[in-house]
N, C-alpha and C. Protein backbone atom coordinates (compact mmCIF):
# COMPACT_ATOMS: atom_id res chain seq x y z
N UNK A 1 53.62 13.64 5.07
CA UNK A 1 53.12 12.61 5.99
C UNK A 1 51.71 12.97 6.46
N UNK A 2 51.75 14.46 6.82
CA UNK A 2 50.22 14.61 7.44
C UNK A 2 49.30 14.35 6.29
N UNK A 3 49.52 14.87 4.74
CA UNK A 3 48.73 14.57 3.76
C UNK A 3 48.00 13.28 4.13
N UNK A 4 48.80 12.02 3.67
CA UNK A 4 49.15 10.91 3.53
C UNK A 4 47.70 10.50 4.60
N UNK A 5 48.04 11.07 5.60
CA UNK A 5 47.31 10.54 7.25
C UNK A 5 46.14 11.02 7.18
N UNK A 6 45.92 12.40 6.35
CA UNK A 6 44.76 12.61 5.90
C UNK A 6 43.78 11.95 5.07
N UNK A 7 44.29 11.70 3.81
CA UNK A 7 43.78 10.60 2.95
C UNK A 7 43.55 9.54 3.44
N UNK A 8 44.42 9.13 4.44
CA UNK A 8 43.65 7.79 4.52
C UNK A 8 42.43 7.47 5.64
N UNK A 9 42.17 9.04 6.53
CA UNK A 9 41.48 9.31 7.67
C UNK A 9 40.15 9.91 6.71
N UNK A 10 40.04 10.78 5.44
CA UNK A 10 39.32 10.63 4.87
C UNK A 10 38.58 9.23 4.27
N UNK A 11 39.55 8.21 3.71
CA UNK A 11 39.03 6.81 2.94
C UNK A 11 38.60 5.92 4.02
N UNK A 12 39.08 6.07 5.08
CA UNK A 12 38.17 5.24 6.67
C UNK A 12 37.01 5.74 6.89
N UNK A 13 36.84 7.17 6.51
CA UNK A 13 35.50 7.88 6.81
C UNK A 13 34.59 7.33 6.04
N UNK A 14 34.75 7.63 4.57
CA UNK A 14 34.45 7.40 3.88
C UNK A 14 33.66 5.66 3.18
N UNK A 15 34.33 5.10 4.01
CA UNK A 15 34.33 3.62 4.20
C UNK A 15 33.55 3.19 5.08
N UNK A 16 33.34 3.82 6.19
CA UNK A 16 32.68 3.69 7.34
C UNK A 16 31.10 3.75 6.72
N UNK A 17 30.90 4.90 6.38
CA UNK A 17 29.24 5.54 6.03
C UNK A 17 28.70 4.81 4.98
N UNK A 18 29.60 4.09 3.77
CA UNK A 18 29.49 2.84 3.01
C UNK A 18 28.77 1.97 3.68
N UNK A 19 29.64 1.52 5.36
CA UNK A 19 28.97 0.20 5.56
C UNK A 19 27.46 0.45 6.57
N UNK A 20 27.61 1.92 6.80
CA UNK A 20 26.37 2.21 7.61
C UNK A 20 25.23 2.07 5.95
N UNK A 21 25.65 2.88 5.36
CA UNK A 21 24.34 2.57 4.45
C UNK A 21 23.93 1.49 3.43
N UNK A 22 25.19 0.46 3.67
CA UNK A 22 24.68 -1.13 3.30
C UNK A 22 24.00 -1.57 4.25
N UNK A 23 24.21 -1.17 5.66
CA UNK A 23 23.62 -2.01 6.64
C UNK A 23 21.86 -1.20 7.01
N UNK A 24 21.86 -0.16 6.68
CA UNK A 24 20.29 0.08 6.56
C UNK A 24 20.02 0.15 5.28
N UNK A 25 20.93 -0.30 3.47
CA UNK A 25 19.79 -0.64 2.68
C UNK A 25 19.06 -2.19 3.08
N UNK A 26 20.50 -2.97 3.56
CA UNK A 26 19.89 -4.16 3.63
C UNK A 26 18.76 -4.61 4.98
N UNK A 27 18.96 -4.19 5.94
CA UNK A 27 17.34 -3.86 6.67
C UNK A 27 16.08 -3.70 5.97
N UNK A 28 16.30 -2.41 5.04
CA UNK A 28 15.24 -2.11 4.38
C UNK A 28 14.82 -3.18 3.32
N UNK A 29 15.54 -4.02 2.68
CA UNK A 29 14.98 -5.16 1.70
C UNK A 29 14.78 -6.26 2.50
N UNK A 30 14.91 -6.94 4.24
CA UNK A 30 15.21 -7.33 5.08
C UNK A 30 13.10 -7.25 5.32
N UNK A 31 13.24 -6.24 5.46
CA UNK A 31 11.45 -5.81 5.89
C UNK A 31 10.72 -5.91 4.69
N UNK A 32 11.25 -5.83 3.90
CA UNK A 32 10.93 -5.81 2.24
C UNK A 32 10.21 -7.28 2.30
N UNK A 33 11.04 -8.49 2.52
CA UNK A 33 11.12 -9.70 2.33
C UNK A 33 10.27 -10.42 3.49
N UNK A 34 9.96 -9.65 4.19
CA UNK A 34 9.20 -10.04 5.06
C UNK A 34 8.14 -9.85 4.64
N UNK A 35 7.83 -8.48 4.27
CA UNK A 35 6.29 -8.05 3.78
C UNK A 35 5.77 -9.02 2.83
N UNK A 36 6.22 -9.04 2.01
CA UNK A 36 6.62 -10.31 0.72
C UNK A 36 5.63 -11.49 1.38
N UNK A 37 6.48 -11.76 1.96
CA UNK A 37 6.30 -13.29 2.90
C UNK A 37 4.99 -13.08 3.38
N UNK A 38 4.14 -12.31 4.29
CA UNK A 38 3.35 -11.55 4.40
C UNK A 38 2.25 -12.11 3.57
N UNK A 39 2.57 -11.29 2.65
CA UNK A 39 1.55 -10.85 1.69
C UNK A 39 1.02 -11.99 0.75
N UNK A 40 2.51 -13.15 0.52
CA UNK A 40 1.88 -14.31 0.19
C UNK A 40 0.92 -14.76 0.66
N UNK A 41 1.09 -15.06 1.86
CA UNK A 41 0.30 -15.95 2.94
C UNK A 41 -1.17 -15.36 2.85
N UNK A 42 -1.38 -13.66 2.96
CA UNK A 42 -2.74 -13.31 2.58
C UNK A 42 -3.18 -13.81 1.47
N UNK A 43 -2.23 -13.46 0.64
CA UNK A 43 -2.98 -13.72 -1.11
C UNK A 43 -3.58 -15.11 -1.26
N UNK A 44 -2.90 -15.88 -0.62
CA UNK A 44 -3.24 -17.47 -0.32
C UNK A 44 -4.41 -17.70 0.37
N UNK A 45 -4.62 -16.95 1.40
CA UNK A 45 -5.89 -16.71 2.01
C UNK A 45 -7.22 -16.82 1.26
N UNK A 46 -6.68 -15.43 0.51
CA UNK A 46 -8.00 -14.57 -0.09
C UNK A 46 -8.27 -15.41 -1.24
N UNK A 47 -7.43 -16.17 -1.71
CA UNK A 47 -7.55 -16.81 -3.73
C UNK A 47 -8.59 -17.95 -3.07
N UNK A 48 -8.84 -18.69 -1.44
CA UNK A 48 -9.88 -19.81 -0.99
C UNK A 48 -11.01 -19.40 -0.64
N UNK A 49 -11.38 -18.25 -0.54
CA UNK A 49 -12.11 -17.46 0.26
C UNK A 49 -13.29 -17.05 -1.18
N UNK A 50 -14.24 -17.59 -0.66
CA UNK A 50 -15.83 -17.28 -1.28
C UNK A 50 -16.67 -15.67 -1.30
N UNK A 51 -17.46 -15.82 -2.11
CA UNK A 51 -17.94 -14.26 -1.59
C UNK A 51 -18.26 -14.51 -0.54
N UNK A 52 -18.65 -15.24 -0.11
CA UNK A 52 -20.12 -15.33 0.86
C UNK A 52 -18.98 -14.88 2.64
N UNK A 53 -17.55 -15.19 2.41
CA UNK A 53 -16.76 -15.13 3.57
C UNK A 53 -16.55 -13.34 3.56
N UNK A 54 -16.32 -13.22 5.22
CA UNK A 54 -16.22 -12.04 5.63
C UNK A 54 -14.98 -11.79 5.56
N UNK A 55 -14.32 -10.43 5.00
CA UNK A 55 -12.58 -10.17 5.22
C UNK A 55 -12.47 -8.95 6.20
N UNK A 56 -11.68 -8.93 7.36
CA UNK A 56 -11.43 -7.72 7.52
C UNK A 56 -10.30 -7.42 8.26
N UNK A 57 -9.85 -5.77 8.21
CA UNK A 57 -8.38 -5.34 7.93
C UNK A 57 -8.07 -4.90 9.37
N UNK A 58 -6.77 -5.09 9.85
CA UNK A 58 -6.47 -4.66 10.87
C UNK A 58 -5.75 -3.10 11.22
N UNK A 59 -6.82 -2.37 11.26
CA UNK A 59 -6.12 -0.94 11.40
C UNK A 59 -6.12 -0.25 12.67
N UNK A 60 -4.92 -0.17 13.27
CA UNK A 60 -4.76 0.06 14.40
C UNK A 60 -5.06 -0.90 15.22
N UNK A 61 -6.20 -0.37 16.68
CA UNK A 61 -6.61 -1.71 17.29
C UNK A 61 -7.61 -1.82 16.78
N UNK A 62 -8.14 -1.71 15.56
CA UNK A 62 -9.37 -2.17 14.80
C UNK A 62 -9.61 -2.58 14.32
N UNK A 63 -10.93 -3.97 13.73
CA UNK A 63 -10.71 -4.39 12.65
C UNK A 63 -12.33 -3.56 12.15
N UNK A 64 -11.70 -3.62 10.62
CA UNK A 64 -12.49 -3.14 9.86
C UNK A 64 -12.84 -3.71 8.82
N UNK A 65 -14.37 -4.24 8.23
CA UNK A 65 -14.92 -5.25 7.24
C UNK A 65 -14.25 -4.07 5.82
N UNK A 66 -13.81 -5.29 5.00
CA UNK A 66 -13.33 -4.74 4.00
C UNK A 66 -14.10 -5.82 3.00
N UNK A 67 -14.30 -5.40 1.45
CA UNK A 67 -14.31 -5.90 0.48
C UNK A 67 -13.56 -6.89 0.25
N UNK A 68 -13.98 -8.57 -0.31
CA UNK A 68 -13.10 -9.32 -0.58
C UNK A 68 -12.12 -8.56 -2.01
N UNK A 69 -12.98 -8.00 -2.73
CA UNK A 69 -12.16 -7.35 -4.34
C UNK A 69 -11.09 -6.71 -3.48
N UNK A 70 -11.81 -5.48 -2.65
CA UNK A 70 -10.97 -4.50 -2.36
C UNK A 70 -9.57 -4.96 -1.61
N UNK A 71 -9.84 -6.10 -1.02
CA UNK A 71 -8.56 -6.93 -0.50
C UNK A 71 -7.73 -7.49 -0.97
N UNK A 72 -7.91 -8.31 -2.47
CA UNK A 72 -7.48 -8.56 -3.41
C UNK A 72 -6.60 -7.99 -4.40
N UNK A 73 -7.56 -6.64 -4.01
CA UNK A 73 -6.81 -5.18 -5.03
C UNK A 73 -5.06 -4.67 -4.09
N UNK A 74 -5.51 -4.54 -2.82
CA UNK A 74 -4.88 -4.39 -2.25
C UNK A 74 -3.24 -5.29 -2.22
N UNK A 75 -3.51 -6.18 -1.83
CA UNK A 75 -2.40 -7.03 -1.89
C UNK A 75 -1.53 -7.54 -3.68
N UNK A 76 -2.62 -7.17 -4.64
CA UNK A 76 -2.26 -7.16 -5.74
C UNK A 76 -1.57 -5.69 -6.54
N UNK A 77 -1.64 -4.51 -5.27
CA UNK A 77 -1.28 -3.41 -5.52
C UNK A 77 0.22 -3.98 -4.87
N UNK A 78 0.62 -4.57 -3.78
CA UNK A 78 1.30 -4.71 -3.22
C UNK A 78 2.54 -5.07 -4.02
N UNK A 79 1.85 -6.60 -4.83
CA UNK A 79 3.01 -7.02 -5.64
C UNK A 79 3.58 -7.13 -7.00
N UNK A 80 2.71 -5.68 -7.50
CA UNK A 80 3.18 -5.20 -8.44
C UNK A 80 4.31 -3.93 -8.10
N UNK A 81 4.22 -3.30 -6.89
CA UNK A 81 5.12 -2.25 -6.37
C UNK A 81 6.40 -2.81 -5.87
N UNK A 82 6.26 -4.32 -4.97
CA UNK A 82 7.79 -5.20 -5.05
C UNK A 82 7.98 -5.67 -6.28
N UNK A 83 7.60 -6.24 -7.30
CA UNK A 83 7.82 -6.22 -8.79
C UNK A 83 8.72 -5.17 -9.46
N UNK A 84 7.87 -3.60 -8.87
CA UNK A 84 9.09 -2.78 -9.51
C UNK A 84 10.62 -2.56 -8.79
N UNK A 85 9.85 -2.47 -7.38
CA UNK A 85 11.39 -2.39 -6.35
C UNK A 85 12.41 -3.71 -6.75
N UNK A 86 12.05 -4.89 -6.73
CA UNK A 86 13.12 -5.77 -7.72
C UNK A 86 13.47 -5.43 -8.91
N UNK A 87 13.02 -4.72 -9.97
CA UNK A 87 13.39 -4.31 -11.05
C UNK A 87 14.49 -3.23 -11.39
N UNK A 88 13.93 -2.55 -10.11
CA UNK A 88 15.12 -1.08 -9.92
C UNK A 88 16.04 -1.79 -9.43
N UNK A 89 16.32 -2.98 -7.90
CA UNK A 89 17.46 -3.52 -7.88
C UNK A 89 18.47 -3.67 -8.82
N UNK A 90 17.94 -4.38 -9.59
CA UNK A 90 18.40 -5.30 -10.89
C UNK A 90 19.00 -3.82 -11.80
N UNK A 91 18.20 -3.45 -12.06
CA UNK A 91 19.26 -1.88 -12.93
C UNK A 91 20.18 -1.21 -11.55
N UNK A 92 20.16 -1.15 -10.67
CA UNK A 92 21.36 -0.49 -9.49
C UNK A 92 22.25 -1.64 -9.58
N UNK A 93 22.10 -2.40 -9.78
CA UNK A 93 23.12 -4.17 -9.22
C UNK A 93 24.34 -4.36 -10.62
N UNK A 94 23.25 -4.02 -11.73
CA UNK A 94 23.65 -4.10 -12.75
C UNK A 94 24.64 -3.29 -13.32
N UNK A 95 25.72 -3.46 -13.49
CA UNK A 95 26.62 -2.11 -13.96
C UNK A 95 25.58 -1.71 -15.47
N UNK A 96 26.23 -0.53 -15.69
CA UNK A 96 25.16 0.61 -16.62
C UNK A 96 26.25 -0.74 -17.92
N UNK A 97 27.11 -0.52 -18.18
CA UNK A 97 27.87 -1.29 -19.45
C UNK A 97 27.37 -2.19 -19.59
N UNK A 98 26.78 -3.37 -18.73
CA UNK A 98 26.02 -4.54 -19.16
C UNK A 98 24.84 -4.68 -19.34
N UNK A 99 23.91 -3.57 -19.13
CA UNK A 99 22.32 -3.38 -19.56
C UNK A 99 22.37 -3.49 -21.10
N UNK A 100 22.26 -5.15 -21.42
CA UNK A 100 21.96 -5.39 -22.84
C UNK A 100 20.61 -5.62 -23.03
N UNK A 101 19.73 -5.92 -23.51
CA UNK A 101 18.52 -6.42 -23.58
C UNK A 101 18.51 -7.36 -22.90
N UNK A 102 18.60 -8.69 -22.79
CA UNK A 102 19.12 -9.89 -22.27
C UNK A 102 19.20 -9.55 -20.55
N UNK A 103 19.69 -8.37 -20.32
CA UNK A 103 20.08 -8.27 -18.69
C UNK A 103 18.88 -6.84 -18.02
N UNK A 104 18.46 -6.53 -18.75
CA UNK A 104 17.10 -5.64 -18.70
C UNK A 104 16.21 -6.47 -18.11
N UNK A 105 15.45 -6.26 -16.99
CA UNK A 105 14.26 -6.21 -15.94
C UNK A 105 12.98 -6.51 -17.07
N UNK A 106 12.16 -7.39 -17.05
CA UNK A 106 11.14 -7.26 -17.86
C UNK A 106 10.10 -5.95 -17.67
N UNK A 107 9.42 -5.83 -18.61
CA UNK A 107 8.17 -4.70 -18.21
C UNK A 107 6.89 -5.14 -17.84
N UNK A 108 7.07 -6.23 -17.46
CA UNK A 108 6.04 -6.88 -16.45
C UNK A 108 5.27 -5.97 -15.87
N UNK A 109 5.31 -4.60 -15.33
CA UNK A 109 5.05 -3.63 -14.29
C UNK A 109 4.54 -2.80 -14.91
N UNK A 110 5.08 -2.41 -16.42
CA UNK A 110 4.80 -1.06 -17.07
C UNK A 110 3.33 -1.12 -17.37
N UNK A 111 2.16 -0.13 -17.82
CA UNK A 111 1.20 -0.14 -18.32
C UNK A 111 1.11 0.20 -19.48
């Protein structure tokens, strides 16, 4: 009986820390999707924006004149790095037995 009470005081434990670390992966893709959102809205910005317009970055309580390229670069660094973080999803989501070609992440990302 005590076995028994054990095992299953282990599989509650065990169960528990499961849902703690679904509930801060999904936070973390939560902020993910925000940044995303984010970052559209800049990129949308910057694709209307002339040389001749001023860009600049908010660091800290500062703003600081940045390069339109270098801003560009930036946010285009951005969504090639969520590009890969969706890609790794997609292979974790994916059981390993069904990674056929067909269910493989493109290499959109690779160089």
């Amino acid at each position: 009986i005590f076995k028994s009470i054990s095992l299953k005081m282990g599989a509650e434990t065990k169960y528990a820390q499961s849902q703690k670390d679904v509930s801060k992966t999904m936070s973390a893709r939560q902020k993910l999707e925000t940044q995303l959102t984010e970052n559209n809205i800049v990129k949308e910005e910057l694709d209307m924006m002339g040389s001749t317009n001023t860009v600049y970055k908010l660091i800290g309580p500062v703003l600081v004149k940045q390069e339109l390229d270098e801003a560009k670069a930036t946010v285009s660094t951005f969504f090639r790095w969520r590009t890969m973080a969706s890609d790794l999803e997609v292979l974790i989501l994916i059981p390993a037995a069904s990674h056929s070609a067909a269910n493989r992440p493109s290499a959109r990302w690779r160089s």
